[in-house]
Every structure is written in C-alpha cells, then in structure tokens.
Protein backbone atom coordinates (compact mmCIF):
# COMPACT_ATOMS: atom_id res chain seq x y z
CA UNK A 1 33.40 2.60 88.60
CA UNK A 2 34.55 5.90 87.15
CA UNK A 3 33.59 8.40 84.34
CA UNK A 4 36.36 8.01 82.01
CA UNK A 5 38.00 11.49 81.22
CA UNK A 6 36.30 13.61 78.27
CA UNK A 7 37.16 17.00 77.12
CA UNK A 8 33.62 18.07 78.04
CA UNK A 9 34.36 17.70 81.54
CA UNK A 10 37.36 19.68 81.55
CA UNK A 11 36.12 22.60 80.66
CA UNK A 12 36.83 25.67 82.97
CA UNK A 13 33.78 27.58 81.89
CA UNK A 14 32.03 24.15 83.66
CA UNK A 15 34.24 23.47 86.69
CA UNK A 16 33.47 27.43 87.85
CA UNK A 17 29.74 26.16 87.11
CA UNK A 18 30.15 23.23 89.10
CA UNK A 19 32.17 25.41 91.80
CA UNK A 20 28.89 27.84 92.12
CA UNK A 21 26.63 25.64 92.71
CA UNK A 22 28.70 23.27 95.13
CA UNK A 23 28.22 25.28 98.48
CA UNK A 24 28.84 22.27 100.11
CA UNK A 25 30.80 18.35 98.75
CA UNK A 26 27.93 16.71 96.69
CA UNK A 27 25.02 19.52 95.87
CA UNK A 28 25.40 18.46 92.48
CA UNK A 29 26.69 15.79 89.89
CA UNK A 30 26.46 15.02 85.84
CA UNK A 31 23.54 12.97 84.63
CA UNK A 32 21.79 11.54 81.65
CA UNK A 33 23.41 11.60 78.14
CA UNK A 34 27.01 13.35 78.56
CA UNK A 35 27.00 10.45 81.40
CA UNK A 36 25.98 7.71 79.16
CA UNK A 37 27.64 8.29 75.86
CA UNK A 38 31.09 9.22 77.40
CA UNK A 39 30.70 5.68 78.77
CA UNK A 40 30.12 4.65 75.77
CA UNK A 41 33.05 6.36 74.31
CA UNK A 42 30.64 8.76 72.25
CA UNK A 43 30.92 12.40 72.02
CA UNK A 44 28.97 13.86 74.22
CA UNK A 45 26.89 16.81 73.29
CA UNK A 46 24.10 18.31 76.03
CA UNK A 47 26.00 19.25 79.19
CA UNK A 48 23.03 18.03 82.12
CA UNK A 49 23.41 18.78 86.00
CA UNK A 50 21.15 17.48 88.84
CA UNK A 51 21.16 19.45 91.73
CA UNK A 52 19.71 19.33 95.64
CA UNK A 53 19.44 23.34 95.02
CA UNK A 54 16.11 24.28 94.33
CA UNK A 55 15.74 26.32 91.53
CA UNK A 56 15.34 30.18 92.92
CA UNK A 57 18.60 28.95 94.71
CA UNK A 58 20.57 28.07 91.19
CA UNK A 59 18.97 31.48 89.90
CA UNK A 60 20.39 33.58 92.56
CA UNK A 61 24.06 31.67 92.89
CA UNK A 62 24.57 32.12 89.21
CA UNK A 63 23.41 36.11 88.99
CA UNK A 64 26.09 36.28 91.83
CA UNK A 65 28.54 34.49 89.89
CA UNK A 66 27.33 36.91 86.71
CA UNK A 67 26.50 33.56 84.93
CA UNK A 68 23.20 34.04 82.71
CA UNK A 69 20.45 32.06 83.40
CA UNK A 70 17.53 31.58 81.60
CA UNK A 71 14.60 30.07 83.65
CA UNK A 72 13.99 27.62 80.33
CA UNK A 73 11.62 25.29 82.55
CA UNK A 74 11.47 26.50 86.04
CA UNK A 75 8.23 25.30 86.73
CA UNK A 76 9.83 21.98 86.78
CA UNK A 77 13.36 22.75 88.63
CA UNK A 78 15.14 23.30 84.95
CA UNK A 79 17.50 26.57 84.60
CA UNK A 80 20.04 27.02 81.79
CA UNK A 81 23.24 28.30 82.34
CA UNK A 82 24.69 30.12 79.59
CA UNK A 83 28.63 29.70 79.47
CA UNK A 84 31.06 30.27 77.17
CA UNK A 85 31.18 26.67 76.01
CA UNK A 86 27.48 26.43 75.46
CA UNK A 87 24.53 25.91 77.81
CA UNK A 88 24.45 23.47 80.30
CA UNK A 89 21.00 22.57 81.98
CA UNK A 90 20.14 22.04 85.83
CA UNK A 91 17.77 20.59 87.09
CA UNK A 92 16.75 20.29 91.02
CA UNK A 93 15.96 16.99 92.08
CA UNK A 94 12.17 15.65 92.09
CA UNK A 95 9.68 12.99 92.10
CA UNK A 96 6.24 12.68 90.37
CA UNK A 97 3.36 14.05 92.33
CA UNK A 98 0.77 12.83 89.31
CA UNK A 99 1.09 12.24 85.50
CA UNK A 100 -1.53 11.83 82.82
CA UNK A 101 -0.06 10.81 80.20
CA UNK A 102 1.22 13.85 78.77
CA UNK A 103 2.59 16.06 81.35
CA UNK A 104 4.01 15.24 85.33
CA UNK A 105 3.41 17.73 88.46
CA UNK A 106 6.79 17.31 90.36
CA UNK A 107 7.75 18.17 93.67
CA UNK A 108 11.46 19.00 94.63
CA UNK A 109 13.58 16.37 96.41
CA UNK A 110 16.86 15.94 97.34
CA UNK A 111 16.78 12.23 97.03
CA UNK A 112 18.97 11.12 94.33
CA UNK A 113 17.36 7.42 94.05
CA UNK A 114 14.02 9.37 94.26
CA UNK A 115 15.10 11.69 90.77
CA UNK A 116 16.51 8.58 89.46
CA UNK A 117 13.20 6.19 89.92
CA UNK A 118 11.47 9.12 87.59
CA UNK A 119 13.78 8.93 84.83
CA UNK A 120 12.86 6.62 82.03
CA UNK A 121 15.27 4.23 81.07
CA UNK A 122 18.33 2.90 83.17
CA UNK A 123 21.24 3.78 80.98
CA UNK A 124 19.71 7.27 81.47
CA UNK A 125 19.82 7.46 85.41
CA UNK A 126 23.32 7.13 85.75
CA UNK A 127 24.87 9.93 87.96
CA UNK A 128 28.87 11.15 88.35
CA UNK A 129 30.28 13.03 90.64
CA UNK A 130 31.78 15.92 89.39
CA UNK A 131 35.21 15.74 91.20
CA UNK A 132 35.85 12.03 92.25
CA UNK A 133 33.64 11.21 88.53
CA UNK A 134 32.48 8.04 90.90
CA UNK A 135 29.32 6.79 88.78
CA UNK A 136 26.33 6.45 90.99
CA UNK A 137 23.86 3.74 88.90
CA UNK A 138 20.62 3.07 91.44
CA UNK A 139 18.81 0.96 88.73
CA UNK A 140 21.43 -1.77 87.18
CA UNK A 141 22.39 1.10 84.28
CA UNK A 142 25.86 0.11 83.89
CA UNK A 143 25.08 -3.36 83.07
CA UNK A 144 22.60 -2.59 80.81
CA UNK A 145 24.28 -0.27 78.83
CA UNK A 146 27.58 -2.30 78.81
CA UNK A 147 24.83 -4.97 76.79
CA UNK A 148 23.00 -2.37 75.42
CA UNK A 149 19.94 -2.87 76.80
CA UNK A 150 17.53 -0.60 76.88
CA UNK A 151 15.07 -1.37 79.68
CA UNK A 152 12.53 1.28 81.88
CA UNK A 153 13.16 1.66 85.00
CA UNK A 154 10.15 0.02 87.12
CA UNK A 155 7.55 -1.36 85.39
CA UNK A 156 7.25 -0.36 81.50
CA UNK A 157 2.96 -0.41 81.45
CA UNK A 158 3.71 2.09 84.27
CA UNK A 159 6.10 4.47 82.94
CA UNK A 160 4.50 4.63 79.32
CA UNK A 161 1.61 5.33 81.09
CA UNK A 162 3.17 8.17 82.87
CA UNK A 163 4.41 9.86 79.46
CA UNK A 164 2.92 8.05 75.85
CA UNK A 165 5.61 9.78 73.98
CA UNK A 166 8.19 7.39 75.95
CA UNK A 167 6.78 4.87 73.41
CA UNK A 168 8.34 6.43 70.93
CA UNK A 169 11.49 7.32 73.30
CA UNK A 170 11.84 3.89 73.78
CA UNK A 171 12.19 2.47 69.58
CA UNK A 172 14.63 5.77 69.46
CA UNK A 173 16.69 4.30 71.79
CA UNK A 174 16.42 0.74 70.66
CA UNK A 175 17.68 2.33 67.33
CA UNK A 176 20.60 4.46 68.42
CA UNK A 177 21.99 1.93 71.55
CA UNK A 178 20.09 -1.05 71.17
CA UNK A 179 21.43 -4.40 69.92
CA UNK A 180 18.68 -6.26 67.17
CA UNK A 181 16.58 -7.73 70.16
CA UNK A 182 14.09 -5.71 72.39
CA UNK A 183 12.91 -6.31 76.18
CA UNK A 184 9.84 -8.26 76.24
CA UNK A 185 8.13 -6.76 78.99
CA UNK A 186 8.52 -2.91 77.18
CA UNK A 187 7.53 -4.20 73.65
CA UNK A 188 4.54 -5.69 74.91
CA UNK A 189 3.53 -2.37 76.74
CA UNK A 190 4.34 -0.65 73.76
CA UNK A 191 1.98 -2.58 71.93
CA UNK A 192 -0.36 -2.09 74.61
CA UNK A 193 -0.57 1.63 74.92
CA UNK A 194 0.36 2.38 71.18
CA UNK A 195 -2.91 3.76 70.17
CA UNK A 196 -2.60 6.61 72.73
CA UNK A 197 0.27 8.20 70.39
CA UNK A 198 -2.54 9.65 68.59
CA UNK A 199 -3.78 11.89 70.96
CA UNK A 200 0.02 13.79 71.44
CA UNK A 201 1.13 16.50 69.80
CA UNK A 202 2.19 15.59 66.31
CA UNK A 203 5.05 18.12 66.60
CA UNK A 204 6.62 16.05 69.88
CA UNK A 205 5.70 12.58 67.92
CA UNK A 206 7.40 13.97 64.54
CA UNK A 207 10.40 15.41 66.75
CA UNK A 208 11.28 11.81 68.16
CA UNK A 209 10.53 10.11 64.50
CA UNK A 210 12.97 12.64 62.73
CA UNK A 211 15.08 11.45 65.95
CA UNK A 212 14.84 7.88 65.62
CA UNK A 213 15.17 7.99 61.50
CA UNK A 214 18.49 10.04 62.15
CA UNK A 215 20.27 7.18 64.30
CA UNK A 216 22.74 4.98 61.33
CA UNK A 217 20.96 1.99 61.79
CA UNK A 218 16.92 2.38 62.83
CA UNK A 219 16.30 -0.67 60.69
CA UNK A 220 15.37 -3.40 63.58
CA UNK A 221 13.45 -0.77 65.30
CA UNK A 222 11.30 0.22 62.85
CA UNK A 223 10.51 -2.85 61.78
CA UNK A 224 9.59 -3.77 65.86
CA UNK A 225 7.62 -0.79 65.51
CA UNK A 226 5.66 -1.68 62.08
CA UNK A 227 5.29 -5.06 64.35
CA UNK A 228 3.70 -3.21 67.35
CA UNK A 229 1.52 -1.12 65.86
CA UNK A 230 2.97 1.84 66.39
CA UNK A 231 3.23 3.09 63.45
CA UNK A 232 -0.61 2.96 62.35
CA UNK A 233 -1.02 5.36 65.05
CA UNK A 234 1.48 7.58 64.13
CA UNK A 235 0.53 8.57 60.34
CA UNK A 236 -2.59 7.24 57.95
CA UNK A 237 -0.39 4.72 56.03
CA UNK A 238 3.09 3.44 55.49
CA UNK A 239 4.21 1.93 52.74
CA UNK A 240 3.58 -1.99 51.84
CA UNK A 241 7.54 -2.34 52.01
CA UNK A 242 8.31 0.14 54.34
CA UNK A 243 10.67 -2.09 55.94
CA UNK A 244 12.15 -3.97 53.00
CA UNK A 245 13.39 -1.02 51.20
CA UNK A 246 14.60 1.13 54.52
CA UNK A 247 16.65 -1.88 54.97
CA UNK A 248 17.51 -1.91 51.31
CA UNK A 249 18.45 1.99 51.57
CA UNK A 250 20.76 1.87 54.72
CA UNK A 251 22.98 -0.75 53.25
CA UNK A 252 23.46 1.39 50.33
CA UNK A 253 24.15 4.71 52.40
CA UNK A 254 26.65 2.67 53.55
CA UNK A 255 28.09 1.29 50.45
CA UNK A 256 28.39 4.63 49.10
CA UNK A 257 29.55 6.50 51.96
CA UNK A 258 26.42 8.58 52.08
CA UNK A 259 24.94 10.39 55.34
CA UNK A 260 22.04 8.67 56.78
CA UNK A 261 19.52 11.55 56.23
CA UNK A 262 16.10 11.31 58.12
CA UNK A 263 13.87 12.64 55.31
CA UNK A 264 15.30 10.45 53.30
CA UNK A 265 14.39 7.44 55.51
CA UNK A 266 10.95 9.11 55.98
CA UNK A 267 10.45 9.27 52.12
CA UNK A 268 11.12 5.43 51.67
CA UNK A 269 8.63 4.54 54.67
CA UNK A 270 5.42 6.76 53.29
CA UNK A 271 3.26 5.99 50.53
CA UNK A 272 4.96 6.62 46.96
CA UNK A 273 1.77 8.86 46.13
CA UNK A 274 2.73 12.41 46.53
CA UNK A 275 -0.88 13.19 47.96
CA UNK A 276 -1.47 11.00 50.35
CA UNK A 277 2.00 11.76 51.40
CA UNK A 278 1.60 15.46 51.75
CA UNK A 279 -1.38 14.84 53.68
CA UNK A 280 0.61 12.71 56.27
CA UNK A 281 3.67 15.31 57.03
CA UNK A 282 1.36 17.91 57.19
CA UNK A 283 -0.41 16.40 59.52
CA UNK A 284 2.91 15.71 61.70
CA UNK A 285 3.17 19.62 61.94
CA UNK A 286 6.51 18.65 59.95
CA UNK A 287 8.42 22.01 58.86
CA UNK A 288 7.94 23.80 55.73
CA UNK A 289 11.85 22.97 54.78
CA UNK A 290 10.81 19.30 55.20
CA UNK A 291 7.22 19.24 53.76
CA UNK A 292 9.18 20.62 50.45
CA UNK A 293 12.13 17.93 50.30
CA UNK A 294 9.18 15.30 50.42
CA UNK A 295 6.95 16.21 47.91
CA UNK A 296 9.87 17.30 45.69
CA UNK A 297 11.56 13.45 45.72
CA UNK A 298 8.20 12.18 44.86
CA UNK A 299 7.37 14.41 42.27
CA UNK A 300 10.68 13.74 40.57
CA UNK A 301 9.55 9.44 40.58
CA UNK A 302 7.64 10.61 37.05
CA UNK A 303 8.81 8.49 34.29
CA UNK A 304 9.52 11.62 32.14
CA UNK A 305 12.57 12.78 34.80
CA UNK A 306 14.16 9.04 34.87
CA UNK A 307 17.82 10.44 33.92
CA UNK A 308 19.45 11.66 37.17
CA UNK A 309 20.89 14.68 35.96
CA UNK A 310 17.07 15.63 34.45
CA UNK A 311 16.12 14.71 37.69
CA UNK A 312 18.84 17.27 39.60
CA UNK A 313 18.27 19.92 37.26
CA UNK A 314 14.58 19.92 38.18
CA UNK A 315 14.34 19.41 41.87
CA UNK A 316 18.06 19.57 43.03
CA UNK A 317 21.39 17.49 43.75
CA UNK A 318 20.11 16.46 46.73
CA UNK A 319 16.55 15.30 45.65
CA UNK A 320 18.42 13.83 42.81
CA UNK A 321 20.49 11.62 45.08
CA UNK A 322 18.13 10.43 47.12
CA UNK A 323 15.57 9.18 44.20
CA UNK A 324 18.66 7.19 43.09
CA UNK A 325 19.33 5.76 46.55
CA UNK A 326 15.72 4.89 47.26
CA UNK A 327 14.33 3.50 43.86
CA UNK A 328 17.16 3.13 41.60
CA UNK A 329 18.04 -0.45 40.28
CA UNK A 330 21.04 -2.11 41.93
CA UNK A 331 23.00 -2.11 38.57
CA UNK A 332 22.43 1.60 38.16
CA UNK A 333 22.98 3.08 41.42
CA UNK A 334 26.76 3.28 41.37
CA UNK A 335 26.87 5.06 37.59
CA UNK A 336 23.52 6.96 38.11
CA UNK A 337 25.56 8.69 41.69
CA UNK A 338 28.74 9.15 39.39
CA UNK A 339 27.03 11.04 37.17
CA UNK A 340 26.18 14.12 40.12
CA UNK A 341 29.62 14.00 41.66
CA UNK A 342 31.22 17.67 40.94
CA UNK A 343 27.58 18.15 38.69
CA UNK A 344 26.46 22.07 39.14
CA UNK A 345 22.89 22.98 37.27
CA UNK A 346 23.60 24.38 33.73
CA UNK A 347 22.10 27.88 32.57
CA UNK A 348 19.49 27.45 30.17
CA UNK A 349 21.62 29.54 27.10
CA UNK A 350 18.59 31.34 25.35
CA UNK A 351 15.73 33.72 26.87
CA UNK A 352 12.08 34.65 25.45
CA UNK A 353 13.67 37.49 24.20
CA UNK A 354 16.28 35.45 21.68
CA UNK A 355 13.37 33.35 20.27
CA UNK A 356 11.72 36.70 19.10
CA UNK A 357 15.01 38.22 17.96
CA UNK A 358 14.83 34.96 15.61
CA UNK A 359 11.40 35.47 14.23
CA UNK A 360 8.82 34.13 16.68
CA UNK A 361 5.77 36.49 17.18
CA UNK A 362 5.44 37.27 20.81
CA UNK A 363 2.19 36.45 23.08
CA UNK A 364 1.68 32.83 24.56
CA UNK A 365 3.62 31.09 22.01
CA UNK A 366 6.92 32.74 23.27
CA UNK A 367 6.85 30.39 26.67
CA UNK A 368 5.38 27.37 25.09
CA UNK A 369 8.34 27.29 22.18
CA UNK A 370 11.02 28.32 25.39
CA UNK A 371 9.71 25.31 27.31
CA UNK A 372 10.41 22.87 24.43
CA UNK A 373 13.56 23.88 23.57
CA UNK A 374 14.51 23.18 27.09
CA UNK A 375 12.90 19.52 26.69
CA UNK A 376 14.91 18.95 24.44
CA UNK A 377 17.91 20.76 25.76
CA UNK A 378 17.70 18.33 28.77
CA UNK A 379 17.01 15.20 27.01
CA UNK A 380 20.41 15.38 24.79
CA UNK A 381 22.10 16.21 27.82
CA UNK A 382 22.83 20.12 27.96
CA UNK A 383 24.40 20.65 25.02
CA UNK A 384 25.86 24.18 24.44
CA UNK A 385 24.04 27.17 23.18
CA UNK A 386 24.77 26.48 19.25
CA UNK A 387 22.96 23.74 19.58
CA UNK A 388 20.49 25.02 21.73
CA UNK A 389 19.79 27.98 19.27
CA UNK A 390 20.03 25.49 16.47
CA UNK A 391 17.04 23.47 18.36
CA UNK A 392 15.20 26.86 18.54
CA UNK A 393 15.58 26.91 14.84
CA UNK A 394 13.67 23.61 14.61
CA UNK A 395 10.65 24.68 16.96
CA UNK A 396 10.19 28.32 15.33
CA UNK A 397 10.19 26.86 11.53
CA UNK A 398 7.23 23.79 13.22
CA UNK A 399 5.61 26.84 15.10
C-alpha cells in the first residue's frame, strides 16, 4: 500500500530536507500523524521524520545545508528543522533501555521494527517512504486504523506502565479516531493503572484533557473514562451528570453550528460551584486565560444575570454563549443565541460626574446611585440615554 498524495508532501522546502538527510536510499521516511491522518484523508499538521542518522549527524548535515536546527530534544535523538513551511521534527531511531513510568532512557538504533515496537499505539507506527510513499506497518496499523481501532502495540499493562500519561493518550485517541467501542484488554489496564495519573504532572495531564475535550465528539470516551476511574484521579470531583449534559451539549454545538470549544466541555464536566471549581483548574496548572473563562461562566449561572444579553454584557459574548449552550432550556436555546448574533456591549450613557451635574452630593453615594441606574439600565434592556438620565432622575429624588 501507498501514501496517497498530500500537499504536505510536496513541499520543496521538505523534499531538499528529505534530500539532506538521505546520504544513501532509505536513511529516512515519514512517521506518526502526517502518516496516519493523510490515510485517513485528514489534514495533516506536524511534519515527523525517523531517521538511522544519529542526531550530531542530522545537526551537522543540516548546518551544511544552512537549514536551522534547534536541538529541541537531543537527549532523545529529536532535532527540529526549521524550513520555510514550518518545522519538521527528526528523530533517530531507538529502543527503550528502562522506563518508570514517567520518563524512558533510549538508546539509538537503526532498526525500524525496533523504533516501531516503542511507539504506543499501531495506527501511530506506520512508516512511508519518502520517494516510493510505500507504507511500512510492522504492527497490523493499517487494519486497525481502516476500523478505527485504537489498540497498543504489545501488551497494554506493559506500555501504560512504561508511560501513565498513555492512559490518558489512549481515551484521546478513542475520542478523535475511535468508533463508540474500546479494546478490552487496554480499558482494563486503564482501569488498572488509573490511580497512577495522580502522581504526573498536572500540566502534561491537563494538556491531553484540553486535547481530548477538543476532538468533535469525546462523548463515548469520557463516559469510558468516568467508567474506569480515570477521572477521580484526575481532579477532586466531576459533576453528578458530567456525562449526561456533555452529551446533551455536543448535540447542540452541532445543531447550532457552534465550535466544539474545550473549556466549554470542561465547564459542563466540573462541579457547578465556582469554588470547588477554581480549586480543581488550579490545581491542573491550567492557564490564567483558562482559569478566567471558567470561573467567569459560573459566576454568570446567578439567577440575577438569567437574560443572555445581561449575561454578555457582564462577562462577555462568549461566556454568554456558552451559559446558554450548557444550561439553557431546550425551548430557549435557539431565541436566547438569536438574541447575541451581531450583539456588541452598549456604553453605559451617564458618568459619576452627570449624576452630580444633576444634584447628587458627591462622596460614596455617587457610585452606589451609578450602580443602580445601570440595574436598571440592563434590566429594561439598554434603553438610550433619555431614559437612562430620566432613571437617574428617579434614584437622585429616592436618594
């Protein structure tokens, strides 16, 4: 079998690449994901090289070639090669030495099936030669990806124990290839080793749940992962219906013609208590960007902000959007969304200033009085500034 043609592999900027590093037929071929998804008839979007050339070797041939390199992960036969297309990694064969867990000493090889038996699953260990594209599958990769299948190579207990975060890897995969069943054997190992998630880094365990939550269906796999356990030893607590109303917002992403958005997802899986909440993304070592978009969709679940537009002017389009998608009643969620298309956040009309210009003392009162006018200025729906000044009116006379 054949790599189909792809643009990607037509580059010029990656044939001189390929010609560098090619001394002789064969040094080096395409692997992993461009492999797989162009198979697949996805787009593919890392550019990955395996290569017999150790890695002071690739170093040298591509200063040569005045090619920049960057020695991103030397220490375990990874270069980058900077081109004009974008980077595109290499990696010198190898084979495990000894894992525990959470890092692998490697040795250089220049045994394909040897850097194949390493990698984790076997849509992922699928080789092509750059010129002929003749796809080299050692582990049955082919098949399973034409059933999508996504099975470790070897034996799963084994190569979980090798690296816990493939765990994780694993549901990802399930979620973006996978068809709604999982293999038996890796489940079951999942299960197995699933409390040892808790002792990785939470940034590399919230980098592949961000991952997973990002793929356009990861209903069936979180829901095998709820089942497995996985996710009690990923964060504190999930919520009761975690899987319920993820399954409940995908279909409506959908309906609407929405992006799937992983905080979103992540917002509809955690508890609907802004603290406890807070306390389990900060804990994930999630970013500050992320940390904010949480706590502000929760915040804006008070019964005071039910109107969506309240609700956008407060915390955002976006936030607004998202409250409606996740909690909104099925008989609302179409006229609540209407209401933000082409909606941009008014300009409150009148200052501090204004309500002293009208005869309101200034101190503490000023900001109290300015905060109800806008109250009321949201609740009849941002009425223009005679109105707003005629609400001002009101509060000064009660004040």
């Amino acid at each position: 079998m054949k790599l189909p043609e792809a643009p990607w592999h037509q580059r010029q900027s990656l044939k001189d690449l390929i010609a560098v590093l090619d001394g002789h037929r064969g040094a080096t071929r395409f692997v992993g994901g461009a492999v797989r998804d162009t198979l697949l008839s996805i787009p593919a979007k890392d550019i990955d090289l395996a290569t017999i050339l150790k890695p002071d070797m690739v170093m040298a041939r591509l200063k040569d070639a005045n090619i920049s390199a960057v020695p991103t992960g030397i220490e375990h036969g990874t270069v980058t090669a900077v081109t004009e297309d974008g980077p595109v990694e290499i990696t010198t064969l190898r084979r495990d030495v000894s894992t525990d867990g959470r890092r692998a000493t490697v040795a250089f090889s220049d045994d394909w099936k040897e850097d194949a038996a390493r990698r984790d699953f076997t849509i992922n260990a699928l080789f092509a030669d750059p010129e002929t594209l003749e796809i080299y599958d050692y582990f049955g990769g082919l098949t399973d990806l034409e059933n999508r299948h996504i099975r470790f190579i070897g034996s799963a207990e084994q190569r979980i124990a090798e690296d816990h975060l493939r765990i994780m890897r694993y549901f990802r995969f399930l979620a973006r290839f996978g068809q709604h069943d999982v293999d038996q054997e890796t489940f079951d190992a999942c299960r197995k080793a699933a409390r040892e998630l808790s002792k990785l880094s939470r940034e590399r365990v919230a980098d592949e749940l961000i991952k997973l939550l990002s793929a356009a269906d990861p209903v069936y796999a979180v829901q095998e992962m709820i089942e497995a356990d996985v996710f009690a030893n990923i964060v504190a607590e999930i919520d009761p219906e975690a899987g319920p109303l993820l399954a409940t917002l995908v279909l409506r992403e959908e309906a609407h013609d929405i992006a799937p958005d992983p905080m979103r997802r992540l917002v509809g899986l955690l508890p609907k208590d802004p603290d406890k909440t807070a306390q389990i993304v900060t804990s994930l070592r999630c970013s500050k960007k992320l940390r904010r978009a949480v706590a502000d969709r929760l915040t804006a679940l008070k019964p005071a902000l039910s109107d969506i537009q309240a609700i956008a002017y407060h915390h955002g389009v976006d936030a607004a959007q998202d409250i409606m998608l996740l909690f909104a009643a099925d008989d609302e969620l179409g006229t609540s969304l209407a209401k933000l298309k082409d909606w941009s956040k008014p300009v409150f009309p009148i200052t501090g200033g204004d309500l002293i210009e009208m005869g309101l003392m200034p101190g503490p009162i000023v900001a109290k009085s300015l905060k109800a006018i806008e109250t009321a200025w949201i609740a009849e729906h941002f009425p223009d500034e005679d109105r707003v000044r005629a609400l001002a009116h009101d509060i000064i006379k009660s004040s």
